[in-house]
PDB file of N, CA and C in Angstrom:
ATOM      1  N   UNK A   1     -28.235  -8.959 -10.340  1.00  0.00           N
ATOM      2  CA  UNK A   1     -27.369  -7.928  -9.785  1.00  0.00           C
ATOM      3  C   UNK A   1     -26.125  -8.522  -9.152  1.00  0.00           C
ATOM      4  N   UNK A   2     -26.385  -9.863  -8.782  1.00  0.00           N
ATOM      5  CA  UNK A   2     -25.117 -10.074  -7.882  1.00  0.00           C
ATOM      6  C   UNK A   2     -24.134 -10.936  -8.978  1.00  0.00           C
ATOM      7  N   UNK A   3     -24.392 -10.560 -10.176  1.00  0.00           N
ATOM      8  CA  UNK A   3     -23.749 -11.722 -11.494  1.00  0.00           C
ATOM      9  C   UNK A   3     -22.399 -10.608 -11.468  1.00  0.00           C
ATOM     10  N   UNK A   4     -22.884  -9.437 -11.260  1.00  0.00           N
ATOM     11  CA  UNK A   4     -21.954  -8.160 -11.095  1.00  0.00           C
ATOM     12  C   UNK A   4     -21.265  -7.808 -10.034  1.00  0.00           C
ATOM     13  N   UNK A   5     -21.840  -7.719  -9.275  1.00  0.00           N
ATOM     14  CA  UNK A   5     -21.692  -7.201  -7.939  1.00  0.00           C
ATOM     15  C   UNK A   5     -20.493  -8.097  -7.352  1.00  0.00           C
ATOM     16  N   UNK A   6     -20.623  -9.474  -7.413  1.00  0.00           N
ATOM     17  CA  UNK A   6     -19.442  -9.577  -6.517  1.00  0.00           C
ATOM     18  C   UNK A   6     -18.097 -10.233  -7.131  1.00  0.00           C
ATOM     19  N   UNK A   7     -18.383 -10.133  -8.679  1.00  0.00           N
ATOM     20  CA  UNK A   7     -16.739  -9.917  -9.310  1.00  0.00           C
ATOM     21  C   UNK A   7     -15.904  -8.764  -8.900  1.00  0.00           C
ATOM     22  N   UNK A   8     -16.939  -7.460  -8.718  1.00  0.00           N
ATOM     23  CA  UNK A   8     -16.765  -6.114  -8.742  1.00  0.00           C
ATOM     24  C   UNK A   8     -15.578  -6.514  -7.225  1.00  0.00           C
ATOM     25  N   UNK A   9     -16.736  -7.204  -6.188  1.00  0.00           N
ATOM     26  CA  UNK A   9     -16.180  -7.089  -5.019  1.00  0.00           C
ATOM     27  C   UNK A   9     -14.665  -7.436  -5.316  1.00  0.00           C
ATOM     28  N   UNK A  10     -14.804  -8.293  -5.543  1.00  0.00           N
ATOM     29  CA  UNK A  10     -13.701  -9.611  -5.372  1.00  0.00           C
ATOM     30  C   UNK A  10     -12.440  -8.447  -6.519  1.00  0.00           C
ATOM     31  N   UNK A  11     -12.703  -8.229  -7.290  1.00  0.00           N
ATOM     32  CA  UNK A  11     -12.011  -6.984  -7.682  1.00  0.00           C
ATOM     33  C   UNK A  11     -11.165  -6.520  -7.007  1.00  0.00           C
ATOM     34  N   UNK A  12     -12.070  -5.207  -6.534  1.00  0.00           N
ATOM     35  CA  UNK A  12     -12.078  -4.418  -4.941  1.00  0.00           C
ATOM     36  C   UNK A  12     -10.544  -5.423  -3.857  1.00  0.00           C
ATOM     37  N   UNK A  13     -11.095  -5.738  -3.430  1.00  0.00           N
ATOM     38  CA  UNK A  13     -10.671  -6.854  -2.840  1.00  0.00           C
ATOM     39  C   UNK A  13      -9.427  -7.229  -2.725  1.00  0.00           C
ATOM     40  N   UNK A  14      -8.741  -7.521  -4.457  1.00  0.00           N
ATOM     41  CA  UNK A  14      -7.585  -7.877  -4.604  1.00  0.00           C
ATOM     42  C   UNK A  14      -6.561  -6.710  -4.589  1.00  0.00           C
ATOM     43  N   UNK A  15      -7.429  -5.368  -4.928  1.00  0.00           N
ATOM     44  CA  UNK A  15      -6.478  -4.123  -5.556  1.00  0.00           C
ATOM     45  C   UNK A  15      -6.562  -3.978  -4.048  1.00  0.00           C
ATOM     46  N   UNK A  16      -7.014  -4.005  -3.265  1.00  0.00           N
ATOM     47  CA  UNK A  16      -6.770  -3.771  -1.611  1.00  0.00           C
ATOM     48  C   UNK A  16      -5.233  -4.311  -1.034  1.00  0.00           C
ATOM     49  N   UNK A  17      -5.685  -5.736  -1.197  1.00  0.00           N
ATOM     50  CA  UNK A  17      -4.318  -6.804  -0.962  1.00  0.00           C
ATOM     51  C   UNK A  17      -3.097  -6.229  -1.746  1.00  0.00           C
ATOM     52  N   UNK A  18      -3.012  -5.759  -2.973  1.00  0.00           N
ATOM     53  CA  UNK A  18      -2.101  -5.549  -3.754  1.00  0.00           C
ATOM     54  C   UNK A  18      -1.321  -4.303  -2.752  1.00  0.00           C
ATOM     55  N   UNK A  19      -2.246  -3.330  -3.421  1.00  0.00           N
ATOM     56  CA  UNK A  19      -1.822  -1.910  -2.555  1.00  0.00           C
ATOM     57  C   UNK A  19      -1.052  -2.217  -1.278  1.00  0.00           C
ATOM     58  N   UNK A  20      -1.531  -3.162  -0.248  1.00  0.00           N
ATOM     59  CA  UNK A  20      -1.235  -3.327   1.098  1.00  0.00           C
ATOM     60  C   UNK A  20       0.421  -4.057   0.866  1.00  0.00           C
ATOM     61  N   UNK A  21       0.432  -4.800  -0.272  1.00  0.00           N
ATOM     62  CA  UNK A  21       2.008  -5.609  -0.568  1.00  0.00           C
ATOM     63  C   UNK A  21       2.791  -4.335  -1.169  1.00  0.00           C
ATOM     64  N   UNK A  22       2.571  -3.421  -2.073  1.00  0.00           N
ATOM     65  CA  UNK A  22       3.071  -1.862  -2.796  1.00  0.00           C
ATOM     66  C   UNK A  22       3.638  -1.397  -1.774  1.00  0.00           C
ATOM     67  N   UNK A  23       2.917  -1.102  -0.447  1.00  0.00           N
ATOM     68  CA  UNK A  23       3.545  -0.371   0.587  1.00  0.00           C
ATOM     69  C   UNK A  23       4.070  -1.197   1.540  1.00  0.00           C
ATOM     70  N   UNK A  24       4.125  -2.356   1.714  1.00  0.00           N
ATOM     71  CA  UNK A  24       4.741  -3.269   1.812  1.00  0.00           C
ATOM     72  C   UNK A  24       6.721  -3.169   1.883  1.00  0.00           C
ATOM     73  N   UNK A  25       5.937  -3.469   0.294  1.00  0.00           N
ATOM     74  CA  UNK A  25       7.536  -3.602  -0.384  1.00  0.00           C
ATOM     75  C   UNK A  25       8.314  -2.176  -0.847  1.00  0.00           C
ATOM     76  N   UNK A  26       7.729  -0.573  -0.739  1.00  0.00           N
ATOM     77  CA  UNK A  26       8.178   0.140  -0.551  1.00  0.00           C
ATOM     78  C   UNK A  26       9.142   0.635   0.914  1.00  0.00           C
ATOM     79  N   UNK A  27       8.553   0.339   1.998  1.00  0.00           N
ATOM     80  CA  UNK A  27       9.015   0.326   3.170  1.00  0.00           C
ATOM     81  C   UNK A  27      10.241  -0.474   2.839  1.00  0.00           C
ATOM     82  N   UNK A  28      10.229  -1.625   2.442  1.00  0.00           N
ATOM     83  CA  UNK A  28      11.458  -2.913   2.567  1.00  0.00           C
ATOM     84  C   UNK A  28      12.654  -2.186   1.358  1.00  0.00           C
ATOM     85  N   UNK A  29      11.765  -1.568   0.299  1.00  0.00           N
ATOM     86  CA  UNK A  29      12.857  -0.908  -0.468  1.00  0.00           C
ATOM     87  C   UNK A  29      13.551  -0.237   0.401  1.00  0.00           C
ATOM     88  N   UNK A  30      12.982   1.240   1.040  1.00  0.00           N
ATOM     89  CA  UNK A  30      13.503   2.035   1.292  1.00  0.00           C
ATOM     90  C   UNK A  30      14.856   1.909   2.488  1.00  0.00           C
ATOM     91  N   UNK A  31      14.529   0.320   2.890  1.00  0.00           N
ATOM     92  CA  UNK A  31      15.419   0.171   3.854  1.00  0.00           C
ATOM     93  C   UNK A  31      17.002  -0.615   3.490  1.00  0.00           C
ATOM     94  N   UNK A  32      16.868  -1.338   1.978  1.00  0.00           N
ATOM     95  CA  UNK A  32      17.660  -1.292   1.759  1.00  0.00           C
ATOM     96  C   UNK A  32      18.244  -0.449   0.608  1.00  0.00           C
ATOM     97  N   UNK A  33      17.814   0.689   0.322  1.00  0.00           N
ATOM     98  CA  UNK A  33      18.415   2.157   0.174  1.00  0.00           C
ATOM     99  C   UNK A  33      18.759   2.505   1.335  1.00  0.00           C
ATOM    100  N   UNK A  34      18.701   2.831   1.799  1.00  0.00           N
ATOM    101  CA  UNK A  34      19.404   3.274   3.149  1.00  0.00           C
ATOM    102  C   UNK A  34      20.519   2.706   3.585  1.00  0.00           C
ATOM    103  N   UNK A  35      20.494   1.742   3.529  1.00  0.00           N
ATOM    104  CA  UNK A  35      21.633   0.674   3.965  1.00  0.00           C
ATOM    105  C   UNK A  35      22.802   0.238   3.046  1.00  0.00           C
ATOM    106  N   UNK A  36      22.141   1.429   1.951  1.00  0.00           N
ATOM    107  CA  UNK A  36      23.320   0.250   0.851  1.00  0.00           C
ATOM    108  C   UNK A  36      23.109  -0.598   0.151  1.00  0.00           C
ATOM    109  N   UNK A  37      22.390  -1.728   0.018  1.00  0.00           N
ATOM    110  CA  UNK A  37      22.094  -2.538  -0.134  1.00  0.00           C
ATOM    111  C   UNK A  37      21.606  -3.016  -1.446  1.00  0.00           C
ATOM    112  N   UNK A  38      20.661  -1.690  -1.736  1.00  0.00           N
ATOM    113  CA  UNK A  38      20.262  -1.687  -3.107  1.00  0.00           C
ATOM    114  C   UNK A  38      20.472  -0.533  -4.055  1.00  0.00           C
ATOM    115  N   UNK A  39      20.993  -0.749  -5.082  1.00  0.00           N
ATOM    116  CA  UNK A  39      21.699  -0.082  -5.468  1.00  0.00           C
ATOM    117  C   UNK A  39      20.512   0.635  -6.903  1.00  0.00           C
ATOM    118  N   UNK A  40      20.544   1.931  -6.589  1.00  0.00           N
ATOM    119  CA  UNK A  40      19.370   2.309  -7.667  1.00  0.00           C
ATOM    120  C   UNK A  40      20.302   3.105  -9.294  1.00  0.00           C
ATOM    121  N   UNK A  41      21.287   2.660  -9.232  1.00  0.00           N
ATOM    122  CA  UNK A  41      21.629   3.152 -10.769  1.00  0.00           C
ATOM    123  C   UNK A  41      21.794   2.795 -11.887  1.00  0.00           C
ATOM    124  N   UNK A  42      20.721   1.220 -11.738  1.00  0.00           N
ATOM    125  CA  UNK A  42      20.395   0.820 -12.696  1.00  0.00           C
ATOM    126  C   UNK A  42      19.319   1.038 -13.349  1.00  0.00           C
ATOM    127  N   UNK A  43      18.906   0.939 -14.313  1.00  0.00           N
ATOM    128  CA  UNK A  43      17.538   2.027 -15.205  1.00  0.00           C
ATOM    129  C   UNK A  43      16.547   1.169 -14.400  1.00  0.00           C
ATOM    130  N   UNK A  44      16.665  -0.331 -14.630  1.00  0.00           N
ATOM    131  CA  UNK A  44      15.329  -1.336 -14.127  1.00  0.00           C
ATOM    132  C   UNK A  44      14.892  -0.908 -12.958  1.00  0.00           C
ATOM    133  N   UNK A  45      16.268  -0.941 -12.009  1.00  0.00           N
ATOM    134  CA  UNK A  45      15.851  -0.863 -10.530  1.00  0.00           C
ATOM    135  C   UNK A  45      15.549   0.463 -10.409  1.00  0.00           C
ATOM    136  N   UNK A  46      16.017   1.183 -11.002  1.00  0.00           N
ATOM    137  CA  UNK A  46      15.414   2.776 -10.582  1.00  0.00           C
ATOM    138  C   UNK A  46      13.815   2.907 -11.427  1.00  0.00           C
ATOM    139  N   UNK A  47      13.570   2.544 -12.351  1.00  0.00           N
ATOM    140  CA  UNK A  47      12.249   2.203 -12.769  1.00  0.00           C
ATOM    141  C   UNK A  47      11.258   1.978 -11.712  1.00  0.00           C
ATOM    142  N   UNK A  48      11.462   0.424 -11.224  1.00  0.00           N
ATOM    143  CA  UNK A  48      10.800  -0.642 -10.553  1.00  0.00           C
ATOM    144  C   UNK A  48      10.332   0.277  -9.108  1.00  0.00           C
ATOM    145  N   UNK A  49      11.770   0.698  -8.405  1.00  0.00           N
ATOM    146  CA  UNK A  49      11.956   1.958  -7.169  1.00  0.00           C
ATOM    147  C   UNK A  49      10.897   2.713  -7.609  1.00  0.00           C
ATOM    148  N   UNK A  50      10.868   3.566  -8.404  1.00  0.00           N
ATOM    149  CA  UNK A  50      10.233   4.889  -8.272  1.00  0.00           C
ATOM    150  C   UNK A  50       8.337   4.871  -8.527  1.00  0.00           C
ATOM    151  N   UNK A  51       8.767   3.707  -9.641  1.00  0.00           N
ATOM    152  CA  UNK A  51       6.640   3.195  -9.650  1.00  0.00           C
ATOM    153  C   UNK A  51       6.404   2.511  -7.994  1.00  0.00           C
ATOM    154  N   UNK A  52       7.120   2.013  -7.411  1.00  0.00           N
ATOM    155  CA  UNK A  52       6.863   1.404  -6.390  1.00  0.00           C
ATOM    156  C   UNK A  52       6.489   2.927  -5.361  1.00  0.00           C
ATOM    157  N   UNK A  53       7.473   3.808  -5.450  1.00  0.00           N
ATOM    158  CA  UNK A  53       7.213   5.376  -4.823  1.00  0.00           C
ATOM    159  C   UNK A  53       5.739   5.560  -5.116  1.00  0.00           C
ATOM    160  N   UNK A  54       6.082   6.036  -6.132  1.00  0.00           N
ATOM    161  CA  UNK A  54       5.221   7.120  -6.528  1.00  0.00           C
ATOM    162  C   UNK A  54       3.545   6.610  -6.122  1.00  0.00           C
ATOM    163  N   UNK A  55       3.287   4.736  -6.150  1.00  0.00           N
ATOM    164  CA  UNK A  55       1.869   4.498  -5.569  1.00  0.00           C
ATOM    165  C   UNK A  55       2.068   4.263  -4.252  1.00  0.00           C
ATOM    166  N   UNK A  56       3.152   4.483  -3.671  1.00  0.00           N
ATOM    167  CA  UNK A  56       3.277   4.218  -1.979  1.00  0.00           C
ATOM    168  C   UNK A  56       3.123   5.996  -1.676  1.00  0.00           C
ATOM    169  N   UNK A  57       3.263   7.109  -2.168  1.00  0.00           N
ATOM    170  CA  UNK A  57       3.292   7.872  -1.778  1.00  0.00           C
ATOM    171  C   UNK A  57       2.013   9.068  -2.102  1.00  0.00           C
ATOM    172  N   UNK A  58       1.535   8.741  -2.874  1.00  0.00           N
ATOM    173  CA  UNK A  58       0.138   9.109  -3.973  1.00  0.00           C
ATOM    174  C   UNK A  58      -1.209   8.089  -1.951  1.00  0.00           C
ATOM    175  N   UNK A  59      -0.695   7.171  -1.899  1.00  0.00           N
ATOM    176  CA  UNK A  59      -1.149   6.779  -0.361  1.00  0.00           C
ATOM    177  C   UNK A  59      -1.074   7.426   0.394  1.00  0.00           C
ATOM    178  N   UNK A  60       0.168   7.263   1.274  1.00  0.00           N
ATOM    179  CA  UNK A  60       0.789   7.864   2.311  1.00  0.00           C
ATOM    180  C   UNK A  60       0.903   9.274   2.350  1.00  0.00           C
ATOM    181  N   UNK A  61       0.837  10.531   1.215  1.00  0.00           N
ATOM    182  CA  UNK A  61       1.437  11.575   1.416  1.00  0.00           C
ATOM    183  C   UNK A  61       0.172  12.425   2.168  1.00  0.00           C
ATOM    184  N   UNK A  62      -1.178  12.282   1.721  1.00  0.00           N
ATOM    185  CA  UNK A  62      -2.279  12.579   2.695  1.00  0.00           C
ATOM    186  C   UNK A  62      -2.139  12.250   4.274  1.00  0.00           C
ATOM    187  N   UNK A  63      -1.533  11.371   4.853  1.00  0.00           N
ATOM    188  CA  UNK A  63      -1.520  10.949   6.037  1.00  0.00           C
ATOM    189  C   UNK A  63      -0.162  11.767   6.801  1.00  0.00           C
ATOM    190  N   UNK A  64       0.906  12.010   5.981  1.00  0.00           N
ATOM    191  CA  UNK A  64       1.779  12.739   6.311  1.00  0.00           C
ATOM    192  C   UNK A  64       1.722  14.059   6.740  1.00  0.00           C
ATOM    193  N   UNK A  65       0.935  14.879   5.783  1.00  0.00           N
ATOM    194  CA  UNK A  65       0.230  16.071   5.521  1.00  0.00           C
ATOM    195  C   UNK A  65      -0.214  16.411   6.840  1.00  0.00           C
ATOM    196  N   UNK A  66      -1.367  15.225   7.490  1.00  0.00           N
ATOM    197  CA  UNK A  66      -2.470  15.835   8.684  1.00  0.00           C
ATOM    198  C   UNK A  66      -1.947  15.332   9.930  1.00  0.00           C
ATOM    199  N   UNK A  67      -0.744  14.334   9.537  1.00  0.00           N
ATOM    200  CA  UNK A  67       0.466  13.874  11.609  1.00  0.00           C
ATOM    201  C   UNK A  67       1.298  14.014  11.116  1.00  0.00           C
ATOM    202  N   UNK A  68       2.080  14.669  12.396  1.00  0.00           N
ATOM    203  CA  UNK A  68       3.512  14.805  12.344  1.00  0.00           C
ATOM    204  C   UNK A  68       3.951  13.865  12.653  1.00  0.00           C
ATOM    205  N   UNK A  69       5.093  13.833  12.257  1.00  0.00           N
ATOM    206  CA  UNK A  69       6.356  12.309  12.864  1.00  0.00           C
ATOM    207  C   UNK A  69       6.565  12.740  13.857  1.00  0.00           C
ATOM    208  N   UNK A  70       5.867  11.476  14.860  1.00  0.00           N
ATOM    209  CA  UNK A  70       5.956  11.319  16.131  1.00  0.00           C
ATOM    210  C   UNK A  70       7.259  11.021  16.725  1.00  0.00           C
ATOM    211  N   UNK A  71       8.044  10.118  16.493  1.00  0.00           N
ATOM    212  CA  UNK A  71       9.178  10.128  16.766  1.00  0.00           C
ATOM    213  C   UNK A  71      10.301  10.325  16.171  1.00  0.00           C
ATOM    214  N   UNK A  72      11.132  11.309  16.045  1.00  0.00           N
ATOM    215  CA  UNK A  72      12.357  11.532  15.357  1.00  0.00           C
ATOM    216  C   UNK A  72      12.303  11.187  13.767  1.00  0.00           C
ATOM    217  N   UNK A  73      12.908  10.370  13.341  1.00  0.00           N
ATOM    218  CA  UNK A  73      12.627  10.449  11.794  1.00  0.00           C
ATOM    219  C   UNK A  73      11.732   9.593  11.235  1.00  0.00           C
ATOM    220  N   UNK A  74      11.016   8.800  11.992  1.00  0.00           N
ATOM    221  CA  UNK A  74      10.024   7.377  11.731  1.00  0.00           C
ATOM    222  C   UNK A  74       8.889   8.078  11.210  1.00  0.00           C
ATOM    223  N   UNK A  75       8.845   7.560  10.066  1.00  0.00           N
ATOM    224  CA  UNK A  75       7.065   7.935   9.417  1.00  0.00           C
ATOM    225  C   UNK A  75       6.298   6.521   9.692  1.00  0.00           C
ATOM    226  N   UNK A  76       5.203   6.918  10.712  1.00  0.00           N
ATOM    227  CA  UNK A  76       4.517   5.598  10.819  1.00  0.00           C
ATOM    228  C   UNK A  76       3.062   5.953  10.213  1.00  0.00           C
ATOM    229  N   UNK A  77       3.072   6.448   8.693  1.00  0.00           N
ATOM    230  CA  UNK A  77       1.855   6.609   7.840  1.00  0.00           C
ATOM    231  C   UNK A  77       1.698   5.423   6.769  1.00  0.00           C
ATOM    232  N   UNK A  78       3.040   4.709   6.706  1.00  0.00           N
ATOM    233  CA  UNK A  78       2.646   3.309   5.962  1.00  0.00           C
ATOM    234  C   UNK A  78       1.914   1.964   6.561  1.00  0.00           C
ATOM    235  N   UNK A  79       2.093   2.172   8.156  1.00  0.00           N
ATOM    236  CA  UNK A  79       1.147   1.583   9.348  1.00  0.00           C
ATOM    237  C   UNK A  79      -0.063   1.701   9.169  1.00  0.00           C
ATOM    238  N   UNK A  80      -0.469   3.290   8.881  1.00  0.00           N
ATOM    239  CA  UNK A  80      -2.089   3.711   9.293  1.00  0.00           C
ATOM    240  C   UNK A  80      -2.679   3.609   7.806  1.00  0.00           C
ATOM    241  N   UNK A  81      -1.960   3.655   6.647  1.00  0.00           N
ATOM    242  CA  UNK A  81      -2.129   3.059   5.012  1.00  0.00           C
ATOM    243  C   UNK A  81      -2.882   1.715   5.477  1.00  0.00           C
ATOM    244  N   UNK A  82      -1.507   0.442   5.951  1.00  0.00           N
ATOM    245  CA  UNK A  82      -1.712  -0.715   5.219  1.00  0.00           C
ATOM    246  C   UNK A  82      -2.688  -0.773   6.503  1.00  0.00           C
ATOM    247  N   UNK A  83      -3.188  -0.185   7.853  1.00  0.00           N
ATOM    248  CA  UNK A  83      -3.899  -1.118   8.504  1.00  0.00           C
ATOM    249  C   UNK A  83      -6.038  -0.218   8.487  1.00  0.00           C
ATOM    250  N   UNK A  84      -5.781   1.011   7.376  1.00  0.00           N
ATOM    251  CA  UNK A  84      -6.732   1.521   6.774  1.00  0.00           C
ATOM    252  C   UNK A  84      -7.249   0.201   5.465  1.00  0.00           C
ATOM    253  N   UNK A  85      -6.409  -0.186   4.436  1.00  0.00           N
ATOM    254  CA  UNK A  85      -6.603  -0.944   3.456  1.00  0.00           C
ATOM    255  C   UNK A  85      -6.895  -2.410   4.060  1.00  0.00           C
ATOM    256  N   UNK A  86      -6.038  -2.777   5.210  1.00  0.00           N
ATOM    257  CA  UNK A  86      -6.809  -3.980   5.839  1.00  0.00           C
ATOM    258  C   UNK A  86      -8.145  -3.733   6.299  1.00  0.00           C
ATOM    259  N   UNK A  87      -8.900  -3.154   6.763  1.00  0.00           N
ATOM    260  CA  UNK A  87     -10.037  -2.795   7.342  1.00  0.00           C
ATOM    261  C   UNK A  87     -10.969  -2.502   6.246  1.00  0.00           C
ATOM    262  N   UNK A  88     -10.583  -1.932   5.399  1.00  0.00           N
ATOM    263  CA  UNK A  88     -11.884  -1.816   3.810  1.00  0.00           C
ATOM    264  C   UNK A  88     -11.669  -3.039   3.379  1.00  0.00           C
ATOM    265  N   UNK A  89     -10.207  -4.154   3.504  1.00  0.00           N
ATOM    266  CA  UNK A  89     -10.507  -5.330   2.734  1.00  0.00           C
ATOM    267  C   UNK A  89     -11.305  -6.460   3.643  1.00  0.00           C
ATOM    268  N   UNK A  90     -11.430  -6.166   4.730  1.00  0.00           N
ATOM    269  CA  UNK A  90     -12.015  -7.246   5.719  1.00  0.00           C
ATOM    270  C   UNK A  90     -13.676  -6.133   5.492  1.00  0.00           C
ATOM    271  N   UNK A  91     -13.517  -5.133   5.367  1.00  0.00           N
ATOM    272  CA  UNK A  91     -15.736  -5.109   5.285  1.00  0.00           C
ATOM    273  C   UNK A  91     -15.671  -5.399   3.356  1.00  0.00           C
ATOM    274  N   UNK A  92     -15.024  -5.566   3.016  1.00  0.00           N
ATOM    275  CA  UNK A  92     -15.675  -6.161   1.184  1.00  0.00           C
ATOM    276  C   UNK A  92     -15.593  -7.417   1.261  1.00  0.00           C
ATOM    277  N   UNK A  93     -14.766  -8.014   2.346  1.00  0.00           N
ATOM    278  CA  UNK A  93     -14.971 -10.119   2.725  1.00  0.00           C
ATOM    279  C   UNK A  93     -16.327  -9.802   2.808  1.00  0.00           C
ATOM    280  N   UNK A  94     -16.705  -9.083   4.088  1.00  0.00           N
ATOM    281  CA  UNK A  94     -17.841  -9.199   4.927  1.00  0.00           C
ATOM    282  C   UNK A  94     -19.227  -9.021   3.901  1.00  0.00           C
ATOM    283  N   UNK A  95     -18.876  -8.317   3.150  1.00  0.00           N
ATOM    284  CA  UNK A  95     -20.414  -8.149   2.024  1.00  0.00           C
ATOM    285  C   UNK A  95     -20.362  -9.220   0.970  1.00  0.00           C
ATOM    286  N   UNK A  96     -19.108  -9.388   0.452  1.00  0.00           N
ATOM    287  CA  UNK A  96     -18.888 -10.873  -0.043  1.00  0.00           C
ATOM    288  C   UNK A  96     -19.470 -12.062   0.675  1.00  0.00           C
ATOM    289  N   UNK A  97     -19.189 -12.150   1.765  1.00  0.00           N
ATOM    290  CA  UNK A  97     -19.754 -13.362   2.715  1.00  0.00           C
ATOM    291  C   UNK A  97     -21.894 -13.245   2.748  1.00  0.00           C
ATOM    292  N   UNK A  98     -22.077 -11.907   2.821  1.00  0.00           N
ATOM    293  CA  UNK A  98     -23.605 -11.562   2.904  1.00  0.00           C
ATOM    294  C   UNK A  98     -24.250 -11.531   1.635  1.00  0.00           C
ATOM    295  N   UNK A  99     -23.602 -11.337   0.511  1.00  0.00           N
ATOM    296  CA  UNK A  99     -23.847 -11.690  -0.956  1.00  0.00           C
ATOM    297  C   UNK A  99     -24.017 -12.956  -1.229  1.00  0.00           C
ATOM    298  N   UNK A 100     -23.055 -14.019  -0.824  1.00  0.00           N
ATOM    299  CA  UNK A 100     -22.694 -15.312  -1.178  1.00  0.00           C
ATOM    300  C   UNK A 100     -23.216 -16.238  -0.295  1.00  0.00           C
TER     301      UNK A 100
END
């Protein structure tokens, strides 16, 4: 069982880490959209932008939904995302570690 089990984890695991860099690097997009900085009217970058959206927000838009923005225009639901996905990736270490 565990010939399975903890590729599965280790799986698990990485799509955690990933997700947590997705919203990551959506936040860092969005800031240089805002600023100017990055310029989305190129097909790639508007590509690259919007898959980067669409799994940062397919996340986040549940968390938006049930709190309001606490302060003025700050959405702090990519906070309670990446520090939800840290916490499922530290208990799949932890069964990894009790497996292994």
């Amino acid at each position: 069982m565990d010939i399975l089990l903890v590729p599965f984890l280790l799986l698990i695991k990485s799509i955690l880490g990933l997700l947590g860099l997705v919203i990551m690097a959506d936040v860092i997009i969005s800031l240089l959209i805002a600023g100017n900085i990055l310029n989305t009217n190129s097909q790639i970058v508007y590509s690259i932008v919007d898959s980067i959206k669409r799994i940062s927000d397919f996340m986040c838009d549940p968390i938006r939904r049930n709190f309001p923005v606490l302060v003025g225009t700050l959405d702090f639901s990519p906070v309670v995302v990446i520090i939800v996905l840290t916490f499922l990736e530290h208990v799949v270490a932890r069964l990894l570690i009790r497996l292994g």
